[in-house]
Protein backbone atom coordinates (compact mmCIF):
# COMPACT_ATOMS: atom_id res chain seq x y z
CA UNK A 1 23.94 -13.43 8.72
CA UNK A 2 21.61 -10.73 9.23
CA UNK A 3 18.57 -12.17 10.02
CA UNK A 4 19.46 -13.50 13.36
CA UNK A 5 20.90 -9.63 14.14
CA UNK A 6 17.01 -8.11 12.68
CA UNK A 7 15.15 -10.52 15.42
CA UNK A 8 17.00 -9.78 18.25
CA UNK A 9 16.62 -5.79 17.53
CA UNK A 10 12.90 -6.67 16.64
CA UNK A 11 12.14 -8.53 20.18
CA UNK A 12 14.01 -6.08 22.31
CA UNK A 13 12.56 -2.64 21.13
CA UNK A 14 8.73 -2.04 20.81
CA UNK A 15 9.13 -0.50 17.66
CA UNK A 16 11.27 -3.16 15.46
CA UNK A 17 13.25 -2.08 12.79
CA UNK A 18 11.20 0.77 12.43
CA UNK A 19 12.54 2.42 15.76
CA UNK A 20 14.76 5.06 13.50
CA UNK A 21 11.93 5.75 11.33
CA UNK A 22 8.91 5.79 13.45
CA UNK A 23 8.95 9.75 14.11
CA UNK A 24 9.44 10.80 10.07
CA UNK A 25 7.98 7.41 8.12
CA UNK A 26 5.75 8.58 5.49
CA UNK A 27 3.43 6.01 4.31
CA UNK A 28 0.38 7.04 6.77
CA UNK A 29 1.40 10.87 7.50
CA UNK A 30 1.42 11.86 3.74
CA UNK A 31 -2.42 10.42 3.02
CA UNK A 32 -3.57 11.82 6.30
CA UNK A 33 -4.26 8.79 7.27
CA UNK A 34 -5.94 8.76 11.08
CA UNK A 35 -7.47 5.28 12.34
CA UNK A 36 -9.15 5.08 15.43
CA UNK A 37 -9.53 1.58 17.20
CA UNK A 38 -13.23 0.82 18.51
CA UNK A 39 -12.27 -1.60 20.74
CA UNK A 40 -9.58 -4.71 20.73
CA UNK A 41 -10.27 -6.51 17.04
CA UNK A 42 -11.70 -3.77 15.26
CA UNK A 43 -11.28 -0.20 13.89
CA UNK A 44 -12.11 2.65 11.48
CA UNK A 45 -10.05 5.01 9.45
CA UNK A 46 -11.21 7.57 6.99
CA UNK A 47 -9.34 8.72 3.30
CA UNK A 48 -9.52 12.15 1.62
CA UNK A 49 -8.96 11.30 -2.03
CA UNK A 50 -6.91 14.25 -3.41
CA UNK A 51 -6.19 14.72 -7.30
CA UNK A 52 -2.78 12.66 -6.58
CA UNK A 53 -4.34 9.75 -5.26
CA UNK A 54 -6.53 9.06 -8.34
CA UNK A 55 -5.84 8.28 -11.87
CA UNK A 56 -5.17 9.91 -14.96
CA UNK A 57 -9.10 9.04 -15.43
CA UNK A 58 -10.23 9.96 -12.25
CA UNK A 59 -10.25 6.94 -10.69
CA UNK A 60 -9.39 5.81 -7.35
CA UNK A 61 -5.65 4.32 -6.85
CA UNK A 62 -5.44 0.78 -5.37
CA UNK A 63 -2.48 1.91 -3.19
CA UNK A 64 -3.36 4.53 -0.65
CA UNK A 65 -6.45 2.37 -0.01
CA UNK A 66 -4.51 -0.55 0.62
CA UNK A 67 -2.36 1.57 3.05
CA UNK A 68 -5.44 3.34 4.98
CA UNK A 69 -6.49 0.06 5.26
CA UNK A 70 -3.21 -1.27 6.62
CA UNK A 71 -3.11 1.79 9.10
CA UNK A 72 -6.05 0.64 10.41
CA UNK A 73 -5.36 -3.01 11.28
CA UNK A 74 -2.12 -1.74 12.84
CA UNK A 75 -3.81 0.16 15.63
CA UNK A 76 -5.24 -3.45 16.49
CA UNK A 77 -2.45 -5.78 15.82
CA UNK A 78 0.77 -3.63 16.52
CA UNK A 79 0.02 -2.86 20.51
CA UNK A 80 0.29 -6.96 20.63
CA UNK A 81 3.31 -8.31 18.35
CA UNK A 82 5.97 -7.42 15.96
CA UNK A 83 4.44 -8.49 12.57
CA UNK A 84 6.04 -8.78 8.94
CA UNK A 85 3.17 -8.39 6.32
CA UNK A 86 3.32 -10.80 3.92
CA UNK A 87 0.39 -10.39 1.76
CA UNK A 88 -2.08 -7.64 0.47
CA UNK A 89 -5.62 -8.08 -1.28
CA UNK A 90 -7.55 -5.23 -2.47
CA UNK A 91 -10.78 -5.60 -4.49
CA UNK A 92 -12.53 -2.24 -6.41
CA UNK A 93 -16.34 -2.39 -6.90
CA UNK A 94 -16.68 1.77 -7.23
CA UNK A 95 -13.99 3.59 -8.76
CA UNK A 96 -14.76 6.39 -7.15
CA UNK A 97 -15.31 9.44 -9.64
CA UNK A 98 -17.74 10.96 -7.73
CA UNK A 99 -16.46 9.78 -4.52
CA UNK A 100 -14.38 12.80 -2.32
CA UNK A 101 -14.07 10.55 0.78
CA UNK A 102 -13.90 6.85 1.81
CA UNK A 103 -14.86 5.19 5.09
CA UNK A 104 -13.32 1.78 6.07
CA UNK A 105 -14.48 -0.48 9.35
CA UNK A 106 -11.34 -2.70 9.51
CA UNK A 107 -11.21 -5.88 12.06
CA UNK A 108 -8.99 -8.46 12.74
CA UNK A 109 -10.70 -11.93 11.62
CA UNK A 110 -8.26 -14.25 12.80
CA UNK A 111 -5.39 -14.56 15.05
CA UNK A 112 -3.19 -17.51 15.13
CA UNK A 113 0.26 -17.89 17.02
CA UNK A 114 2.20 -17.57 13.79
CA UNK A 115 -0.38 -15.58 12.00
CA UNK A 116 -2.69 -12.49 12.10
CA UNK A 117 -5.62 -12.11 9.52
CA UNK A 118 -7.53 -8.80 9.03
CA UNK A 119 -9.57 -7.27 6.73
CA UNK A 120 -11.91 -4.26 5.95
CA UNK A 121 -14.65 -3.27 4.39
CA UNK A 122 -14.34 0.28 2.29
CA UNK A 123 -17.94 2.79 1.74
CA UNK A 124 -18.24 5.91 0.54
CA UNK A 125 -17.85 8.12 3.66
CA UNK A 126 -21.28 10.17 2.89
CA UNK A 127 -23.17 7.06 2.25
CA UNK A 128 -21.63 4.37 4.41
CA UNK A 129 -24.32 2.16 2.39
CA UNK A 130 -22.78 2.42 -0.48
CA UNK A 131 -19.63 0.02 -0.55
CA UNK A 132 -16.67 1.04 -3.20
CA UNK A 133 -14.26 -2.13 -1.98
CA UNK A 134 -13.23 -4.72 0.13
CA UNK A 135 -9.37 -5.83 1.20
CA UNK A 136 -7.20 -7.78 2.89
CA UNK A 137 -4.25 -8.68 4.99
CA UNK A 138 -1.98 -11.50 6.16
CA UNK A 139 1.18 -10.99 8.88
CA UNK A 140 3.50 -12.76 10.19
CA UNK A 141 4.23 -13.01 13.98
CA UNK A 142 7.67 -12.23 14.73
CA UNK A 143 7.40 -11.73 18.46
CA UNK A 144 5.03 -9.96 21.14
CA UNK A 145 5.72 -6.34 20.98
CA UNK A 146 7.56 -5.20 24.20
CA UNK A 147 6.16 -2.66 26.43
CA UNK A 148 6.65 1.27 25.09
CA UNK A 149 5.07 0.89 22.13
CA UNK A 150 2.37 4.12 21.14
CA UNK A 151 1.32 4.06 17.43
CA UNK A 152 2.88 6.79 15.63
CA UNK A 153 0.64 10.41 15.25
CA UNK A 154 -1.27 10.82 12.45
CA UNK A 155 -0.17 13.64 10.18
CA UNK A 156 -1.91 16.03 8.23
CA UNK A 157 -0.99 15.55 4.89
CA UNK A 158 -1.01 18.37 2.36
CA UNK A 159 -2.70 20.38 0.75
CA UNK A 160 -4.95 19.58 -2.34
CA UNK A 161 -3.18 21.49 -5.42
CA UNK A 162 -2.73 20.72 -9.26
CA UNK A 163 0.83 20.83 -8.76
CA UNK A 164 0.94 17.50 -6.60
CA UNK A 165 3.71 15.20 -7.63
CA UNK A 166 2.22 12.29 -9.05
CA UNK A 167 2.46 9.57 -5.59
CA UNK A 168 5.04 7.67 -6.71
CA UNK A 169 7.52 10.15 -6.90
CA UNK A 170 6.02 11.90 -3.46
CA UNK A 171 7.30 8.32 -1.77
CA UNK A 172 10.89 9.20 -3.48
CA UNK A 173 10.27 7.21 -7.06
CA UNK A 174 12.16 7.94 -9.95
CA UNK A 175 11.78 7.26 -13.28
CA UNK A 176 15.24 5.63 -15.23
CA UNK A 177 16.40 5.99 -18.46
CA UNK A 178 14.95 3.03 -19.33
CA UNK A 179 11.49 4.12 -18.53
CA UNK A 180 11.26 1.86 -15.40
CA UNK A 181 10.00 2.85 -12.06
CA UNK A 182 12.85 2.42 -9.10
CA UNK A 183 12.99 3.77 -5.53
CA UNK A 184 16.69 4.53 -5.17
CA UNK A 185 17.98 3.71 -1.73
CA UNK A 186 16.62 3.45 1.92
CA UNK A 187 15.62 6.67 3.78
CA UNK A 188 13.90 7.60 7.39
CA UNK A 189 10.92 8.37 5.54
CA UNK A 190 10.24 5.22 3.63
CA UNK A 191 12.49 2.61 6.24
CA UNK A 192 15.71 3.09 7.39
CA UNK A 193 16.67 -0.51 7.73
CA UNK A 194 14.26 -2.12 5.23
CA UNK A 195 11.62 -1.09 2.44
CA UNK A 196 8.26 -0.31 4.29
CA UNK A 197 4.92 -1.94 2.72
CA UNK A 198 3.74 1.66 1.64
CA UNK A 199 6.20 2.82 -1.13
CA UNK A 200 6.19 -0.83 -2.28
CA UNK A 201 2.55 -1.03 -2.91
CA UNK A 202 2.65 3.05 -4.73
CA UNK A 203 5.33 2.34 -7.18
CA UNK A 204 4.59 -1.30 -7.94
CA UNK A 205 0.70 0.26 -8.81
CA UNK A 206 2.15 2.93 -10.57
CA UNK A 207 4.66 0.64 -12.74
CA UNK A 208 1.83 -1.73 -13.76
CA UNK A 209 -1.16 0.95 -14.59
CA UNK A 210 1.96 2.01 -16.50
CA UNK A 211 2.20 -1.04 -18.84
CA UNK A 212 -1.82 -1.88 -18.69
CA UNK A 213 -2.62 1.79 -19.94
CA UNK A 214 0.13 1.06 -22.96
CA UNK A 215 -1.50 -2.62 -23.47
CA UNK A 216 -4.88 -0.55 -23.32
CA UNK A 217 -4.10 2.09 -25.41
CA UNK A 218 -5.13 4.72 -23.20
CA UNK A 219 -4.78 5.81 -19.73
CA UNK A 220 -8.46 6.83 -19.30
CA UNK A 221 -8.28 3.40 -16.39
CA UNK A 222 -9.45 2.31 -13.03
CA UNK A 223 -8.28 -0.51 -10.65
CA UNK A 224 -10.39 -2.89 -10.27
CA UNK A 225 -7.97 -5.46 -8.05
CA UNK A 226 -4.43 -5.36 -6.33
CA UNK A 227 -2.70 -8.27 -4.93
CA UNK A 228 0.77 -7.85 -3.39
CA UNK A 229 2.99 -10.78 -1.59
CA UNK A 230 5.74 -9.74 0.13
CA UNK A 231 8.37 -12.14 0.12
CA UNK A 232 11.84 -10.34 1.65
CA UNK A 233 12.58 -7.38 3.55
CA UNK A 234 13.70 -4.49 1.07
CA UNK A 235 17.34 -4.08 2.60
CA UNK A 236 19.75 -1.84 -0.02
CA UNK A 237 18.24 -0.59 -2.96
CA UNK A 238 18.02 0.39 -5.82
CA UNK A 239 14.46 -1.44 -6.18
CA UNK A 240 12.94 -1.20 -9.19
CA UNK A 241 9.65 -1.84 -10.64
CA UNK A 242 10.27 -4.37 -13.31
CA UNK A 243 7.07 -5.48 -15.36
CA UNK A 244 6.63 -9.54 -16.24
CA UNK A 245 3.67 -9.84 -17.90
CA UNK A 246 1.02 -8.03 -19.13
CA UNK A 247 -2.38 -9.84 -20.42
CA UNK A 248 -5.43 -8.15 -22.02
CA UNK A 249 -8.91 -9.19 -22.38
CA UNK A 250 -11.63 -6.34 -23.74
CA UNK A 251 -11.40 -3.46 -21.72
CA UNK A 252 -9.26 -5.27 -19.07
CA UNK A 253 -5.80 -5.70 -18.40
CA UNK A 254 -3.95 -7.23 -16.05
CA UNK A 255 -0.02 -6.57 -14.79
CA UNK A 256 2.49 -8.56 -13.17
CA UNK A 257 5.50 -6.59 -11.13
CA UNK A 258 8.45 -7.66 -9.56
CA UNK A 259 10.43 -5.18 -7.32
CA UNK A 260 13.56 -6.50 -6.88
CA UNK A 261 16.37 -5.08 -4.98
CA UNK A 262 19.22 -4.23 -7.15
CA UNK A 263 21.61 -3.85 -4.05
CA UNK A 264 20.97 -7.39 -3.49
CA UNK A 265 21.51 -9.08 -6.63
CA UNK A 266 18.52 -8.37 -8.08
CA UNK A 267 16.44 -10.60 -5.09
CA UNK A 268 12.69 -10.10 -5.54
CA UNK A 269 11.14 -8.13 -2.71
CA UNK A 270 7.58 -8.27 -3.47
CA UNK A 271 5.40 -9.57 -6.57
CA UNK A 272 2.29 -7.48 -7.01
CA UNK A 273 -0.44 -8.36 -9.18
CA UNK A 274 -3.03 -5.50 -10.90
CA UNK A 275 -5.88 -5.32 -12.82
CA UNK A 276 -7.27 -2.53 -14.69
CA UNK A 277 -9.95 -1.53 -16.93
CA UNK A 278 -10.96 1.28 -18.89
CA UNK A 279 -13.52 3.69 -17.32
CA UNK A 280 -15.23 4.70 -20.31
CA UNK A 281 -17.76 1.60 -20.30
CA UNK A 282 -18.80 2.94 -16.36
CA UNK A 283 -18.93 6.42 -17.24
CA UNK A 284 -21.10 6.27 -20.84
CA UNK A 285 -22.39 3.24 -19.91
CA UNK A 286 -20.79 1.12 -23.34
């Protein structure tokens, strides 16, 4: 019964469900992110990667990429229609170590009446040569967004300290009894009426780099690949981070995560799939 209610709310106000959250909504303020559209398909957006948005090893996280990157498409594709993201592809070449900023030219490759298609390219922000990864996106078209509709300020983040809480717990993450990862309820900051895309794809990361480093043996890891699909809107809570599967190969691993939404039954919100390796074979060269 109340997805007949969420459609009408979504074509009469140019900000969707995300009306009540638009002015405090985390995902994009707390990485700083600021995209800039070029012109009508395509856009840039730049990524200061603090001490928080990196692994135990250094590494770049999957996540806030995948978010920047997502910031970016939506100064293209949000002016024009309501959208529901569906699905999230994120591929590491360059994990980053020596990497204090990232560049990424996003563009919008397709658009259909049901569905949107963009992507982006990611390069070291010094050395736009050099390319550290490459990702992608898939929405849904829900209905053309109504007149009104500005995209939200960028905000300014904070301040590079060691005493940063690690990301998932910044987007309101916990960590149970039982040593899973759970976001406990819907707030302004992370969706007021449903889940938003950004804490999904930061605790889901965080849950599987979890199991991988214990399949591993160590935490000393990189991302190499994230894949999310979204496949309901996050609408009660508690969701929690439950790991699948977890396969190894070498100096690989790869996770499986299912956030469900305990509120709901247990009714899977979002499968994400990661892949991780150990960074000493890039660093020492073995």
């Amino acid at each position: 019964m109340t997805e007949p209610q969420t459609t009408r709310r979504e074509a009469t106000d140019p900000f969707g469900e995300w009306a009540s959250s638009k002015d405090v909504l985390m995902s994009y303020r707390y990485l700083a992110s600021a995209p800039r559209p070029i012109d009508r398909t395509h856009a840039e957006n730049a990524l200061h990667l603090r001490r928080d948005l990196r692994t135990a090893g250094g590494a770049m996280l999957a996540a806030p990429l995948a978010i920047a990157m997502l910031d970016a498409a939506g100064v293209n594709v949000d002016p024009v229609n309501i959208l529901a993201l569906t699905q999230i592809n994120l591929t590491v070449i360059d994990h980053g170590q020596g990497i204090d900023d990232v560049f990424m030219a996003g563009r919008v490759a397709t658009e259909a009446r049901s569905q949107i298609f963009t992507e982006a390219v990611i390069h070291h922000a010094s050395d736009r040569e050099r390319i550290v990864g490459f990702g992608s996106a898939n929405w849904s078209v829900i209905c053309p967004t109504p007149e009104g509709f500005a995209y939200p300020e960028p905000g300014a983040g904070v301040d590079e300290s060691d005493d940063l809480p690690p990301l998932w717990q910044a987007y309101t993450g916990n960590r149970r009894a039982d040593g899973l990862l759970e976001i406990p309820g819907l707030r302004p900051e992370i969706g007021a009426e449903r889940l938003h895309h950004g804490p999904m794809l930061v605790v889901t990361e965080a849950a599987a780099i979890d199991a991988g480093s214990r399949a591993l043996g160590t935490d000393d890891v990189g991302v190499d690949q994230l894949t999310m699909t979204i496949v309901a809107p996050g609408r009660t809570g508690p969701f929690v981070a439950m790991p699948v599967s977890v396969g190894t190969s070498g100096d690989s691993a790869a996770c499986r995560i299912e956030l469900r939404d305990n509120g709901r039954a247990g009714r899977v919100v979002a499968t994400c799939v990661v892949r991780i390796s150990r960074l000493r074979r890039y660093l020492h060269g073995g």
